[in-house]
Protein backbone atom coordinates (compact mmCIF):
# COMPACT_ATOMS: atom_id res chain seq x y z
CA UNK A 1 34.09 51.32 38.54
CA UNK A 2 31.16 49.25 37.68
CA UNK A 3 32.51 45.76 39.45
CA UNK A 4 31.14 45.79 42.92
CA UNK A 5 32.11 42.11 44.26
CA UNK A 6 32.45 38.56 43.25
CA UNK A 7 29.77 36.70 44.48
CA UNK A 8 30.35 33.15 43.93
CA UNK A 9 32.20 30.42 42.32
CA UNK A 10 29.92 27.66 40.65
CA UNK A 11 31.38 23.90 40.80
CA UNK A 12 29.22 21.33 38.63
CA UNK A 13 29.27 17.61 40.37
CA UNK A 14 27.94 14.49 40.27
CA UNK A 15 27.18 13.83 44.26
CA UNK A 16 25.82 16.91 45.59
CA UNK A 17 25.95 15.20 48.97
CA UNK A 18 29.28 14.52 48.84
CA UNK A 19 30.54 18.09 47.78
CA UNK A 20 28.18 19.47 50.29
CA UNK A 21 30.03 17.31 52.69
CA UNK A 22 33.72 18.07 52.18
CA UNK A 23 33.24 21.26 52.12
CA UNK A 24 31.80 21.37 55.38
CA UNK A 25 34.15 19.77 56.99
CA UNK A 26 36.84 22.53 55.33
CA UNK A 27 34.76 24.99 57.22
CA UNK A 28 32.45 26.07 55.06
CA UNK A 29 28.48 26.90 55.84
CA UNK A 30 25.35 25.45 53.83
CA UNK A 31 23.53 28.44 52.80
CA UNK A 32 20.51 26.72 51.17
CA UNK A 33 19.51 24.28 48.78
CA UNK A 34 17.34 24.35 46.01
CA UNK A 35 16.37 23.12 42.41
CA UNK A 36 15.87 25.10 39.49
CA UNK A 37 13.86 25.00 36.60
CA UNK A 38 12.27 26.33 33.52
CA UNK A 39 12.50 28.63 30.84
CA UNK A 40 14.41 31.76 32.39
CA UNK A 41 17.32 29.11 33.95
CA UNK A 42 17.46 27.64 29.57
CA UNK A 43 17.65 31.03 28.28
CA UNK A 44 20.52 31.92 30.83
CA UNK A 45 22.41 28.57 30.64
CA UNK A 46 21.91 28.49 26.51
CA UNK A 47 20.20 25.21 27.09
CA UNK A 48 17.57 23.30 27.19
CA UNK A 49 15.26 21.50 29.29
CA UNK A 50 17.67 22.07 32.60
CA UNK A 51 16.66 20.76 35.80
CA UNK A 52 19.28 21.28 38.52
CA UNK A 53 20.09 21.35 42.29
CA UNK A 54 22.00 23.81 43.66
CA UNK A 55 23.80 24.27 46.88
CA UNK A 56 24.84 27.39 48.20
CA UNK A 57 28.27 27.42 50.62
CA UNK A 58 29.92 30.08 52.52
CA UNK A 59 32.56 30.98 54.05
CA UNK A 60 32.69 31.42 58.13
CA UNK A 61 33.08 35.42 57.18
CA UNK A 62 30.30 35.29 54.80
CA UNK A 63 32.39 37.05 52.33
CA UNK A 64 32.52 34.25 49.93
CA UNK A 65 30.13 31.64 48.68
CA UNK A 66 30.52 28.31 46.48
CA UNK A 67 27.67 26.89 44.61
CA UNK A 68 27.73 23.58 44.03
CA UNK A 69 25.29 22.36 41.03
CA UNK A 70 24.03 18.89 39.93
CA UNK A 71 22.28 18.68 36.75
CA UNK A 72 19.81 16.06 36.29
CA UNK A 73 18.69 17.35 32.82
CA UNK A 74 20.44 17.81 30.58
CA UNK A 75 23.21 15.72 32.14
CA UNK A 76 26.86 16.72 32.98
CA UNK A 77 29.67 16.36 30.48
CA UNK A 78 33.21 15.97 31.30
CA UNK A 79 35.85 17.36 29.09
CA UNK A 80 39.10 16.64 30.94
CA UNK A 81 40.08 13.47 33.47
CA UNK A 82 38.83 13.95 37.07
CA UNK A 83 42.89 14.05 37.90
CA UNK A 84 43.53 16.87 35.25
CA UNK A 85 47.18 18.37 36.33
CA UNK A 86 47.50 21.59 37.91
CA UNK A 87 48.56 23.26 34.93
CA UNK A 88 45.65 22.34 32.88
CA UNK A 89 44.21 25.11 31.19
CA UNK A 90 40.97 26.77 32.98
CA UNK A 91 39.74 27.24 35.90
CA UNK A 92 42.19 25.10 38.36
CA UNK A 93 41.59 25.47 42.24
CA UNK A 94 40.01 27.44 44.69
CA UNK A 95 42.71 28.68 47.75
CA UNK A 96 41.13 28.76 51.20
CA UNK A 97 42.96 30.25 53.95
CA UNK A 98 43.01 27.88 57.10
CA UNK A 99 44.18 27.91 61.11
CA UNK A 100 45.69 24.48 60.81
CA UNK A 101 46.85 22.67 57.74
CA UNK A 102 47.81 19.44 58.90
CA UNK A 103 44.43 18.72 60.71
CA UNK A 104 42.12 20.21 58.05
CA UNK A 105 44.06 17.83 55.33
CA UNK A 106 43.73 14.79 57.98
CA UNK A 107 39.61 15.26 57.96
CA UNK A 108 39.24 16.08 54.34
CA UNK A 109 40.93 13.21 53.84
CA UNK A 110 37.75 11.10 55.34
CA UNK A 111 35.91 12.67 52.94
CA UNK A 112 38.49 11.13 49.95
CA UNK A 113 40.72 14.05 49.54
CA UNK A 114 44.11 13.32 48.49
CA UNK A 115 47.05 15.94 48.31
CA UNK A 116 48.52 16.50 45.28
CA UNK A 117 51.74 17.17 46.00
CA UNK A 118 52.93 17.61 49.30
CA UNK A 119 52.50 20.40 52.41
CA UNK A 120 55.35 22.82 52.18
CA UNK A 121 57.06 25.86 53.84
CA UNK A 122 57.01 29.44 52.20
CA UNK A 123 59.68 31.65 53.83
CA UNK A 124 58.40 32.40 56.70
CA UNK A 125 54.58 32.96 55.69
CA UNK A 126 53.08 30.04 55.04
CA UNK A 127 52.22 26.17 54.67
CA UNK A 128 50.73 25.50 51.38
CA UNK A 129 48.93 22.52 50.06
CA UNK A 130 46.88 21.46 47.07
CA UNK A 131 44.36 18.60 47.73
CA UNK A 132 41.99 17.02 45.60
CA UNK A 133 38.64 16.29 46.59
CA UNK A 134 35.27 14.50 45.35
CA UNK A 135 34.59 15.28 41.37
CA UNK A 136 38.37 15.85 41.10
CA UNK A 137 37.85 19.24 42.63
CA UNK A 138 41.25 20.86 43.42
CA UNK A 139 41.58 23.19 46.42
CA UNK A 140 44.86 25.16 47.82
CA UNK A 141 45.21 25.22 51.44
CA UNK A 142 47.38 27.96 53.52
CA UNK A 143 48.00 28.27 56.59
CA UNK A 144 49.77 31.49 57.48
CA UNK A 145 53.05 31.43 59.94
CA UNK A 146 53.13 34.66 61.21
């Protein structure tokens, strides 16, 4: 098997601040920041001229990481609404497993999260959630019962 481990998801935004924010308050750890540039980040993008920030998040178990990237050159596009439905094609949410649903949707909700739906029962094994959050960013919540 040549796969060894996933090593991170990458979310483009628009307020780096603000991403870095809500997902801190979910739980999550700011790794380091930085700002790339230059030749060997065009060649690997298959663009040009990029100048971007990155944030690097990670989970409490340090299994996990997010990076968050704002491109100042050449700018972000969007190609679907910030409120795309959950069963747009693509990449769709990111599931984090959490101790308490209700009070991690009541502080991400400072930061402008909304739920999607609602907060419902599985069986007996969980409470699940999707929320959205700044950029339109859609994260599942679960909270297991057991």
């Amino acid at each position: 098997m040549t796969l060894k481990r996933m090593d991170n998801v990458s979310i483009v935004v628009e307020d780096l601040a603000a991403a870095i924010a809500f997902f801190t308050e979910l739980g999550m750890e700011l790794e380091g920041k930085t700002t790339v540039e230059g030749h060997w980040v065009d060649r690997i993008v298959g663009l040009e001229n990029v100048r971007s920030d990155i944030a690097m998040m990670r989970t409490p178990d340090r299994h996990n990481r997010l990076e968050l990237t704002r491109f100042h050159t050449p700018p972000a596009t969007r190609l679907e609404p910030k409120d795309a439905p959950v069963n747009t094609l693509g990449i769709r949410r990111i599931m984090f497993a959490v101790e308490d649903i209700d009070d991690v949707v009541a502080r991400l909700r400072t930061h402008g999260a909304e739920l999607i739906g609602e907060v419902v029962r599985y069986e007996d094994l969980y409470r699940l959630c999707y929320i959205r959050g700044p950029e339109g960013i859609m994260v599942a919540l679960a909270e297991e019962l057991r």
